[in-house]
N, C-alpha and C. Protein backbone atom coordinates (compact mmCIF):
# COMPACT_ATOMS: atom_id res chain seq x y z
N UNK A 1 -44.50 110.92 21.95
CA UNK A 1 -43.06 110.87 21.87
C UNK A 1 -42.67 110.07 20.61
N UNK A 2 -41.71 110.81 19.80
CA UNK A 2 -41.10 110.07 18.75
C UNK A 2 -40.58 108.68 19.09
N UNK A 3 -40.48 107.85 17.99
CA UNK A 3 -39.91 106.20 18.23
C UNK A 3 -38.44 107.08 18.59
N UNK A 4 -38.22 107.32 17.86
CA UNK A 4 -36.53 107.81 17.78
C UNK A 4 -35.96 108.28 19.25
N UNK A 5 -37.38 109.14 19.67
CA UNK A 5 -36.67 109.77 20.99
C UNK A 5 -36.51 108.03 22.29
N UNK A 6 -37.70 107.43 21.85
CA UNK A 6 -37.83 106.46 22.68
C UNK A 6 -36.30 105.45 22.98
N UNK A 7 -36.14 105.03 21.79
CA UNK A 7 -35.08 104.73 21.68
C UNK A 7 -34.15 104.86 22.23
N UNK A 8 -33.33 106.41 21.85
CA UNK A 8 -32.59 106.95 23.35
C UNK A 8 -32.94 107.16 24.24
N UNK A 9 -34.03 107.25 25.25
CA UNK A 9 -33.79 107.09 26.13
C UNK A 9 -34.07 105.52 26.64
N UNK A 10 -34.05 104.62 26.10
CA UNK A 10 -33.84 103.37 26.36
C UNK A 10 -32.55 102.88 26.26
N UNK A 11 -31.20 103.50 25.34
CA UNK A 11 -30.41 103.46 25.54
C UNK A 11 -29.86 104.05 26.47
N UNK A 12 -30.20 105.20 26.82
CA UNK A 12 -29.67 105.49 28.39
C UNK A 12 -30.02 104.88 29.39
N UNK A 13 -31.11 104.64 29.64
CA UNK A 13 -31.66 103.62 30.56
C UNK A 13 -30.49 102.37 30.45
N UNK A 14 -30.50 101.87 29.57
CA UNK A 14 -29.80 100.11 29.15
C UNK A 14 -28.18 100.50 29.85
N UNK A 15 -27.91 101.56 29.37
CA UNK A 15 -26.02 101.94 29.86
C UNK A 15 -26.08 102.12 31.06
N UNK A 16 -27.21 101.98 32.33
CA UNK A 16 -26.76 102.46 33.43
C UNK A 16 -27.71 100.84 33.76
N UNK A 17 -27.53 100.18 33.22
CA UNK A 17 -28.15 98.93 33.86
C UNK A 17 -30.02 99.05 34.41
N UNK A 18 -31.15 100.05 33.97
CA UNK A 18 -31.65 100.02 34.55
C UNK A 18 -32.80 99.59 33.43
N UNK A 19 -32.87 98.46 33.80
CA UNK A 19 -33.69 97.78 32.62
C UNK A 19 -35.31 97.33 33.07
N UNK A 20 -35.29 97.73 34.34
CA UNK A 20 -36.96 97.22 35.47
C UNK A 20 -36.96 98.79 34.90
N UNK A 21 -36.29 99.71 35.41
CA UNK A 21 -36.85 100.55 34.95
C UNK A 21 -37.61 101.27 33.36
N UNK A 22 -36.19 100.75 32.39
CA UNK A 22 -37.06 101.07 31.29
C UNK A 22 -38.12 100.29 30.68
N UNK A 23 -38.54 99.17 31.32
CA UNK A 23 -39.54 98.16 31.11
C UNK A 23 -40.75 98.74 31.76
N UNK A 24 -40.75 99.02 32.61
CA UNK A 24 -42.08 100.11 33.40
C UNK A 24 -42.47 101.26 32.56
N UNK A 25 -41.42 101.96 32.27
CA UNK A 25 -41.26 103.69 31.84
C UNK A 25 -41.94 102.95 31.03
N UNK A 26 -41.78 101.61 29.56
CA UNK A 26 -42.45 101.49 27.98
C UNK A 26 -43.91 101.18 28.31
N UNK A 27 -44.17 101.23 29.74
CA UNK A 27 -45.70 100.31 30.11
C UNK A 27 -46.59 101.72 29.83
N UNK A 28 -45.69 102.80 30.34
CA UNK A 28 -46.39 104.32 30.54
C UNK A 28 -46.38 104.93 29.42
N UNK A 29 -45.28 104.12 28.42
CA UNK A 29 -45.21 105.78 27.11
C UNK A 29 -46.59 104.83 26.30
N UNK A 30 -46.57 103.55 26.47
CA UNK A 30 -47.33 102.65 24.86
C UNK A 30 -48.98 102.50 25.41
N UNK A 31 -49.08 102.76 27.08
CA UNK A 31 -50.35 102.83 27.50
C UNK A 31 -50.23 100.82 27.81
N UNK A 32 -49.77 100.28 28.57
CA UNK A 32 -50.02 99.24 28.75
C UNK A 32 -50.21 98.80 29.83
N UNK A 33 -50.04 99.69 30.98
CA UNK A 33 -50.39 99.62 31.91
C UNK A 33 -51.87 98.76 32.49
N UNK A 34 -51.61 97.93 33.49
CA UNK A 34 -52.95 97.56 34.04
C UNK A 34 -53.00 96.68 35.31
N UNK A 35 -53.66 97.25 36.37
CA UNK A 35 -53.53 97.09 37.67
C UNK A 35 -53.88 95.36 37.86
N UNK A 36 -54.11 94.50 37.11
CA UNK A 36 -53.57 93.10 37.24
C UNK A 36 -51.85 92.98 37.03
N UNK A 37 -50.97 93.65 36.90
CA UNK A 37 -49.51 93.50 36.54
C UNK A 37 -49.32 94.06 38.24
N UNK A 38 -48.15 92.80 38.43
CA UNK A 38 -47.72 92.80 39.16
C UNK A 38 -45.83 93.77 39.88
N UNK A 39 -45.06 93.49 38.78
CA UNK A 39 -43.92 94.30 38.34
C UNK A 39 -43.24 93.25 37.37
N UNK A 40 -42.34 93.24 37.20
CA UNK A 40 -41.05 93.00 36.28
C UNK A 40 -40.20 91.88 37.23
N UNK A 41 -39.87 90.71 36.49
CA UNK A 41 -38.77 90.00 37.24
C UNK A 41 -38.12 89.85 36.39
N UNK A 42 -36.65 89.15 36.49
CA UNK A 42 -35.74 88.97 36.02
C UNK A 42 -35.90 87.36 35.50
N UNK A 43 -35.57 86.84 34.22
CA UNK A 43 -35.16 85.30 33.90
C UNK A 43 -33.59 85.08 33.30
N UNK A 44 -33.41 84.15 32.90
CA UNK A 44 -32.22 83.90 32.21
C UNK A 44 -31.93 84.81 30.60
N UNK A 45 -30.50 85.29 30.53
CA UNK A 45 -30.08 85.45 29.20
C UNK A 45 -30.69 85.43 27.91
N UNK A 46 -31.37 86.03 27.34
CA UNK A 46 -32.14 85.77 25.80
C UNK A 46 -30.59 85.46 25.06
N UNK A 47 -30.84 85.27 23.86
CA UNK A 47 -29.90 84.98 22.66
C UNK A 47 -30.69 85.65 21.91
N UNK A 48 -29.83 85.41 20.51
CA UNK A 48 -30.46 86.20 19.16
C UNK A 48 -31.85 85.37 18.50
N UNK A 49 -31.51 84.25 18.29
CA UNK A 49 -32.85 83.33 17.99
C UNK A 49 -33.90 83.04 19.29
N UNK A 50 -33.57 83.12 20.55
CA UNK A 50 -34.55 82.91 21.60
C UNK A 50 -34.98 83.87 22.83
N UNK A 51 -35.80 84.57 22.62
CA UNK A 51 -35.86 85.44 23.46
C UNK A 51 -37.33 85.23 24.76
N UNK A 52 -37.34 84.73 25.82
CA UNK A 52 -38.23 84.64 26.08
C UNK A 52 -39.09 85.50 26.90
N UNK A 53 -40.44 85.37 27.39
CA UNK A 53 -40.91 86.73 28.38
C UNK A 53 -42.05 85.96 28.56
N UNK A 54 -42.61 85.93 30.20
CA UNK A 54 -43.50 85.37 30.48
C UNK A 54 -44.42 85.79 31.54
N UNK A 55 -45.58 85.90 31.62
CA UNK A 55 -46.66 86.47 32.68
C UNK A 55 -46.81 84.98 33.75
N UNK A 56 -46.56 85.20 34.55
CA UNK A 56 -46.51 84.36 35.72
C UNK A 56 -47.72 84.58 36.87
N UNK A 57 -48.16 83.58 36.69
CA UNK A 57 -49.13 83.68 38.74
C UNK A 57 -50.51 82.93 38.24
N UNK A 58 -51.04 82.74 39.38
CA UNK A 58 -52.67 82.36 38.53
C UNK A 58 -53.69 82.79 37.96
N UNK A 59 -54.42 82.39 37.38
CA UNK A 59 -55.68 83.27 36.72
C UNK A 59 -56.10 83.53 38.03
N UNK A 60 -56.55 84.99 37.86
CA UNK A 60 -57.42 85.48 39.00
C UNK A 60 -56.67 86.43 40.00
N UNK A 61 -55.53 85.90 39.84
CA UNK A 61 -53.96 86.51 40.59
C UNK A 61 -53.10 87.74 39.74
N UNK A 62 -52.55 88.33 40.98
CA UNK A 62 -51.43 89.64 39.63
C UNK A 62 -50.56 88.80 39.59
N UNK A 63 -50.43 89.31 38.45
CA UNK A 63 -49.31 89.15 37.32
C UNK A 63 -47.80 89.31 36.93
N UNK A 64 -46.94 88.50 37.20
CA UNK A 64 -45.62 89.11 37.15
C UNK A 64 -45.20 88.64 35.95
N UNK A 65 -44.47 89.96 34.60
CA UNK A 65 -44.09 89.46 33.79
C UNK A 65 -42.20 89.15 33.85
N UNK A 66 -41.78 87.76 33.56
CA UNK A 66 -40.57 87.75 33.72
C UNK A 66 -39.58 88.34 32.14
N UNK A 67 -38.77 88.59 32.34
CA UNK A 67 -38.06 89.54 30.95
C UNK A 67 -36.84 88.98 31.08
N UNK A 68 -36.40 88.90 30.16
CA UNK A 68 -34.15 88.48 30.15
C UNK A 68 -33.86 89.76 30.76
N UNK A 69 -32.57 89.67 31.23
CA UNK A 69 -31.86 91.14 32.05
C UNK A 69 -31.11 91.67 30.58
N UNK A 70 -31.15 90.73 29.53
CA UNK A 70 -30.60 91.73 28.43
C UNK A 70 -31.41 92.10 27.97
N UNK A 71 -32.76 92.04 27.86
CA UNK A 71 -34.00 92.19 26.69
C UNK A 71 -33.81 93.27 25.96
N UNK A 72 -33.06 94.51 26.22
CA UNK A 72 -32.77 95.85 25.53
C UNK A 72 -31.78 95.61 24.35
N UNK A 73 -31.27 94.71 24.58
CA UNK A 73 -29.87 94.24 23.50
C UNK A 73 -30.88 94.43 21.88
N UNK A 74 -31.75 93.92 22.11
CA UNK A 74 -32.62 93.23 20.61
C UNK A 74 -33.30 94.42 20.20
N UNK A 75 -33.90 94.41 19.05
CA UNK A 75 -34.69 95.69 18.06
C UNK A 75 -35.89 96.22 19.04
N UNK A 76 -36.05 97.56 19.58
CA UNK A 76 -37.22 97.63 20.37
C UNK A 76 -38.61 97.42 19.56
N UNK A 77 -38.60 97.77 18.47
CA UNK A 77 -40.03 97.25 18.23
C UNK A 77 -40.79 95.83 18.27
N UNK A 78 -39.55 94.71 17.89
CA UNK A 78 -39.94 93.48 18.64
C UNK A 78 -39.96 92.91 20.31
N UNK A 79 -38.90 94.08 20.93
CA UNK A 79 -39.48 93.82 22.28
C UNK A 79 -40.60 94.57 22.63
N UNK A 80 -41.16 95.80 22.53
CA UNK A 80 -42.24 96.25 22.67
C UNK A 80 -43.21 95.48 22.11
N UNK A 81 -43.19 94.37 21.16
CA UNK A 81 -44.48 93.54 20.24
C UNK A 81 -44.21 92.51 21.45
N UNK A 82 -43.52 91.89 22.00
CA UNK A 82 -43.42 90.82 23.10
C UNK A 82 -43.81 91.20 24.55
N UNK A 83 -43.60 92.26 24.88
CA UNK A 83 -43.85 92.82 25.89
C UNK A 83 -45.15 93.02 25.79
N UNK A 84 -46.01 93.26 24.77
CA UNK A 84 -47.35 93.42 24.50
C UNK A 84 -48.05 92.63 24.86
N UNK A 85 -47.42 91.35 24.19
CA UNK A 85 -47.90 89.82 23.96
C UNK A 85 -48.37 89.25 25.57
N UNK A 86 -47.58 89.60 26.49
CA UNK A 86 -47.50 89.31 27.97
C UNK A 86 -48.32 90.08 28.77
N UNK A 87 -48.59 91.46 28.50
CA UNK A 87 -49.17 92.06 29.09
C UNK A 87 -50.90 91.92 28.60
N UNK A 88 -50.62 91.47 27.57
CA UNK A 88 -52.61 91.17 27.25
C UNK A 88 -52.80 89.64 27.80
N UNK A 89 -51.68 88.85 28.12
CA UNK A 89 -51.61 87.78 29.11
C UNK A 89 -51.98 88.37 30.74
N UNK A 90 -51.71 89.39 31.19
CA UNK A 90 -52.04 90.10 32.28
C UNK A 90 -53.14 90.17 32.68
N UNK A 91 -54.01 90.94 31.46
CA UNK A 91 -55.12 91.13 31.52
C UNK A 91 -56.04 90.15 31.13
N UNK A 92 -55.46 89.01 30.47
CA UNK A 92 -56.35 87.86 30.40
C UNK A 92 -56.70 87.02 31.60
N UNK A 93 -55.46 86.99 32.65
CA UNK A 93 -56.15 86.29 33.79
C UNK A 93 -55.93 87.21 34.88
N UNK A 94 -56.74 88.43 34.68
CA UNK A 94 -56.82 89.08 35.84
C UNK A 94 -58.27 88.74 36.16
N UNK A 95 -59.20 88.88 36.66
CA UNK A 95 -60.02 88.52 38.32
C UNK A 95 -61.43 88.94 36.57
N UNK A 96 -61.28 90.22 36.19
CA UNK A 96 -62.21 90.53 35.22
C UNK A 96 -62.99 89.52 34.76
N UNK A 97 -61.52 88.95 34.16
CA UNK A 97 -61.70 88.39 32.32
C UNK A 97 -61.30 86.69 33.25
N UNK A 98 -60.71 86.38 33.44
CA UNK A 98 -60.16 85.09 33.73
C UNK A 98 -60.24 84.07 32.54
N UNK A 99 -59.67 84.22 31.72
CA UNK A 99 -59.85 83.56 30.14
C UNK A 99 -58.72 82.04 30.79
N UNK A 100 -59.42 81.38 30.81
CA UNK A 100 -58.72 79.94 31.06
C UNK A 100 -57.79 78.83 30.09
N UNK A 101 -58.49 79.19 28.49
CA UNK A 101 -58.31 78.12 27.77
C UNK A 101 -56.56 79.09 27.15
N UNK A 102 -55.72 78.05 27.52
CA UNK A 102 -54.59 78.65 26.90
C UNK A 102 -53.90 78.89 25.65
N UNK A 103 -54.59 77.88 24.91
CA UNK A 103 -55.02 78.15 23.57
C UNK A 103 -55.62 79.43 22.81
N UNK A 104 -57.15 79.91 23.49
CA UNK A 104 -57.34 80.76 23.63
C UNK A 104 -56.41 82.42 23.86
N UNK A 105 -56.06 82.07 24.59
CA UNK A 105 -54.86 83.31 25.30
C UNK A 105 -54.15 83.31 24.43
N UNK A 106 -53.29 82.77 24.53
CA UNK A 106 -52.22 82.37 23.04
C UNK A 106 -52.42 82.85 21.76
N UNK A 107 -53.54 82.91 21.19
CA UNK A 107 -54.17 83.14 19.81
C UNK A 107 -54.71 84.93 20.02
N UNK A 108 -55.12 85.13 20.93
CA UNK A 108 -55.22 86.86 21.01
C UNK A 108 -54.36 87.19 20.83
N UNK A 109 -52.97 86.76 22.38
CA UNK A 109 -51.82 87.95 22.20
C UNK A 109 -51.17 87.85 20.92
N UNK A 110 -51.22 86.46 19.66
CA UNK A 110 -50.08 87.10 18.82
C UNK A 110 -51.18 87.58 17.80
N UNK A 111 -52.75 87.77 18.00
CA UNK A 111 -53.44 88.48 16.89
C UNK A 111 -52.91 89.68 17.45
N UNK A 112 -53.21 89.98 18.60
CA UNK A 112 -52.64 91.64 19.19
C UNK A 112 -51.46 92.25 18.62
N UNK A 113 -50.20 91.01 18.69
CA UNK A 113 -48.87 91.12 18.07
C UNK A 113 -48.85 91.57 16.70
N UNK A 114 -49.99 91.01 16.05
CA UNK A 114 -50.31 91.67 14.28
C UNK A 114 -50.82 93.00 13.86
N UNK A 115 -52.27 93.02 14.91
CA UNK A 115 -52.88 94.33 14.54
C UNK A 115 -53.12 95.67 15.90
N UNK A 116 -52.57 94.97 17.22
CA UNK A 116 -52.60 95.65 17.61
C UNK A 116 -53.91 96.71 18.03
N UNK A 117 -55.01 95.74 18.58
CA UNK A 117 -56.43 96.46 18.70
C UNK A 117 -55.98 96.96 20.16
N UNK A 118 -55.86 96.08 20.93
CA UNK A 118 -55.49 96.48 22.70
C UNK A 118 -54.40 97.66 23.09
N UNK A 119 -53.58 97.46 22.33
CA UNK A 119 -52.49 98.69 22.53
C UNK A 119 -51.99 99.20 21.40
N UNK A 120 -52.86 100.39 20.90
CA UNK A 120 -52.57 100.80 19.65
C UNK A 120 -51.14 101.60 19.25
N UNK A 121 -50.54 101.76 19.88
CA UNK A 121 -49.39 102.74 20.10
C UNK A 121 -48.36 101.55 19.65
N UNK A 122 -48.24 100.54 20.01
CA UNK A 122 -47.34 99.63 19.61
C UNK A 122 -46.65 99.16 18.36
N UNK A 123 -45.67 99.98 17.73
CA UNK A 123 -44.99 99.72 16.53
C UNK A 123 -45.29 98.28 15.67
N UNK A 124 -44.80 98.11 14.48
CA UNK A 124 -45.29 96.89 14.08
C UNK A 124 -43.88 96.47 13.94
N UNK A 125 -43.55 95.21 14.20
CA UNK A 125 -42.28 94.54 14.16
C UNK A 125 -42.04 94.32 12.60
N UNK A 126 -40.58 93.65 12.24
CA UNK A 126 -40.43 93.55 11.33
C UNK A 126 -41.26 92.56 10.49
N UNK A 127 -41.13 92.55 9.07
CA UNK A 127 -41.83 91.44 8.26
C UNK A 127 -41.40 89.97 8.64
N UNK A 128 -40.06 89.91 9.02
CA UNK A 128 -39.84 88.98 9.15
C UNK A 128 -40.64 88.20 10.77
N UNK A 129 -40.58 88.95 11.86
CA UNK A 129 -40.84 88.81 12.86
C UNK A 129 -42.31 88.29 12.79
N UNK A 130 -42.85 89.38 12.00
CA UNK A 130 -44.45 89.61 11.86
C UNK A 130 -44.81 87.89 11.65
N UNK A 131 -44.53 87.46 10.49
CA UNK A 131 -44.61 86.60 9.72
C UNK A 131 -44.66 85.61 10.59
N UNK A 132 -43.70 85.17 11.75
CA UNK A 132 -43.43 84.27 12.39
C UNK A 132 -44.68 84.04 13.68
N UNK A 133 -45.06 85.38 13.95
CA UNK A 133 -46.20 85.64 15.10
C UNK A 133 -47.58 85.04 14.94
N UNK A 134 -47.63 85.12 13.42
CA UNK A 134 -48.93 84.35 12.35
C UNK A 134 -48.96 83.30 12.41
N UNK A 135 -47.32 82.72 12.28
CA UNK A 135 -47.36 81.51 12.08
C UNK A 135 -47.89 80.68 13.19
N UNK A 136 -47.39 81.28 14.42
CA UNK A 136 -47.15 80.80 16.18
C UNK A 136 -48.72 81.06 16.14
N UNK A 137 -49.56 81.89 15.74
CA UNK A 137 -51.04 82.10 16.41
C UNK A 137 -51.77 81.12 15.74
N UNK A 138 -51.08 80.28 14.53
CA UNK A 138 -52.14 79.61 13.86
C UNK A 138 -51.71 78.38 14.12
N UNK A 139 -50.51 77.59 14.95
CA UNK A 139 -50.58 76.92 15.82
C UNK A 139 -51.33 76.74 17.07
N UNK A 140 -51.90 77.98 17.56
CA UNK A 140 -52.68 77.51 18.58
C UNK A 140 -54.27 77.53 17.97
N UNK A 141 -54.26 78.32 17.51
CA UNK A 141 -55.67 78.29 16.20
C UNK A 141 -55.73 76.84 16.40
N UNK A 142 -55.26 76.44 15.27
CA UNK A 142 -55.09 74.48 15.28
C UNK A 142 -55.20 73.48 16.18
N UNK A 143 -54.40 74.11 17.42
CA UNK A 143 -54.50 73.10 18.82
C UNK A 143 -56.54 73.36 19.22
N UNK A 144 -56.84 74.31 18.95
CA UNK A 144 -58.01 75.14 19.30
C UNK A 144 -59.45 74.48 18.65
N UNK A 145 -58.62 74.36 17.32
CA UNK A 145 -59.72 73.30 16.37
C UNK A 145 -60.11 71.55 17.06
N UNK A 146 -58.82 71.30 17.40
CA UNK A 146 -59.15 70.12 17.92
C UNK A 146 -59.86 70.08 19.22
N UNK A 147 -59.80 71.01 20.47
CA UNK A 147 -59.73 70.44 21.61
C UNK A 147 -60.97 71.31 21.39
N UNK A 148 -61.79 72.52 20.94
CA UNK A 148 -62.68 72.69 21.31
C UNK A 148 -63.27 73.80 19.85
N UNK A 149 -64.57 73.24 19.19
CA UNK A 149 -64.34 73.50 17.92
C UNK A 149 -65.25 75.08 18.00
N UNK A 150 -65.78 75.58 19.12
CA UNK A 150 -66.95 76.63 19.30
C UNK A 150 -65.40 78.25 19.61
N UNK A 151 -63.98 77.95 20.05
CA UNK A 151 -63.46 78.71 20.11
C UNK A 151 -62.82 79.07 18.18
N UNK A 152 -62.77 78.14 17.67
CA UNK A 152 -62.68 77.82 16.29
C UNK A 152 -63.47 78.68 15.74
N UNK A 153 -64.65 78.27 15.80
CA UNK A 153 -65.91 79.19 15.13
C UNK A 153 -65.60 81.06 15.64
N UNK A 154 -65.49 80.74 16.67
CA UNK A 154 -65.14 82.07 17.40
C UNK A 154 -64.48 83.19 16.89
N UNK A 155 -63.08 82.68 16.36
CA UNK A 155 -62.18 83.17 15.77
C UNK A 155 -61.84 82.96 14.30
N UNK A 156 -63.30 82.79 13.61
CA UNK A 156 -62.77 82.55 12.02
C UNK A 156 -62.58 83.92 11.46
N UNK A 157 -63.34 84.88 11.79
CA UNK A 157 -63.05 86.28 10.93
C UNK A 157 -61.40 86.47 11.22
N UNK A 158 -60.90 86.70 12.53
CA UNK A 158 -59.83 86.85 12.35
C UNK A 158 -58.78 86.21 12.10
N UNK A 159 -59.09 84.67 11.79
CA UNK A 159 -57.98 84.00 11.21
C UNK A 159 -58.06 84.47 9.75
N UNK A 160 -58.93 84.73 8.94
CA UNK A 160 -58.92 85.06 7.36
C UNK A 160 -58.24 86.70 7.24
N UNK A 161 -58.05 87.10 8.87
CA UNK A 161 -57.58 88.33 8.20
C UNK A 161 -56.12 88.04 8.45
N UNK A 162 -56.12 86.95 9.52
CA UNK A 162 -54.75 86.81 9.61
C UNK A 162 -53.88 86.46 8.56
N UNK A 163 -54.92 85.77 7.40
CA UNK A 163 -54.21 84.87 6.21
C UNK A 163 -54.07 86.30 5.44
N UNK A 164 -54.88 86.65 5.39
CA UNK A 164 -54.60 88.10 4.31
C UNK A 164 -53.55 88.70 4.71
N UNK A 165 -54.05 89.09 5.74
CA UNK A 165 -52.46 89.91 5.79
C UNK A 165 -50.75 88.77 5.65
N UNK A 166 -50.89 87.96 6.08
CA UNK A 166 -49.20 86.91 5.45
C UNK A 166 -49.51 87.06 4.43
N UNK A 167 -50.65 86.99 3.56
CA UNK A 167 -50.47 87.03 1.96
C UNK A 167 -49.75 88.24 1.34
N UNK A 168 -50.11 89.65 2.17
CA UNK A 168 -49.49 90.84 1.83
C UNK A 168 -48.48 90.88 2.23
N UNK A 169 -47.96 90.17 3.56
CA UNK A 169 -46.65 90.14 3.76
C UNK A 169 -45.79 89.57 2.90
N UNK A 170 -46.46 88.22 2.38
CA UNK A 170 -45.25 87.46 1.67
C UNK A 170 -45.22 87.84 -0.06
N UNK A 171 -46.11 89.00 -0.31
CA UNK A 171 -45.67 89.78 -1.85
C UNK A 171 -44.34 89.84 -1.90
């Protein structure tokens, strides 16, 4: 399905208030589906600078991701890059994988947010957005260096690609 078509029908979806719904329907068109997800809850109001979305429950436990009841208001390709971000949170502490270190977690979903290995279908957000996701993953990178230096080592190839690519971003 075209982005374009997606779009409208997310705007139709959004005009009749049915926003659990078009949050499910994007799980089915982008392939994100995964039987650790629990459904969709509701949180408080996003704004233009703060939008939040969060995978809730314990490692080992399904997964409920919470979403603003406006989340459709904003550019879909950055909510589809956030919605991403949560759902490879899904699958990080489902029963499988149970990835504990949150640092860890943190530093996949916004590499995912960049290149997109886990859900390839997923548009790339804007430069500006992009830029900011790098920035946020190499904050936990950092927290990562200190508290445990073997996840560090772990992830050096893809921090150098992470730098490359902001370098191409910020031409």
């Amino acid at each position: 399905m075209k982005f374009e078509d997606v779009e409208k029908t997310v705007s139709v979806y959004q005009k009749h208030g049915l926003v659990e719904e078009i949050a499910t329907w994007l799980l089915r068109i982008y392939d994100m589906e995964h039987p650790n997800f629990e459904g969709f809850a509701f949180r408080e109001i996003a704004k233009p600078d703060y939008i939040l979305l969060t995978a809730e429950g314990e490692i080992g436990a399904k997964q409920t991701v919470r979403i603003p009841e406006n989340i459709f208001e904003f550019p879909l390709e950055l909510i589809l890059n956030l919605i991403a971000h949560e759902m490879l949170h899904v699958i990080q502490k489902s029963p499988e994988v149970a990835l504990q270190d949150k640092n860890e977690r943190e530093w996949q979903a916004y590499y995912e947010m960049i290149f997109h290995k886990q859900f390839p279908k997923i548009p790339n957000a804007s430069v500006f957005h992009q830029k900011y996701f790098i920035e946020k993953a190499f904050v936990y990178y950092n927290r990562s260096e200190k508290e445990a230096v073997p996840l560090r080592l772990k992830y050096e190839h893809q921090k150098q690609e992470m730098e490359r690519y902001l370098h191409q971003l910020s031409k």
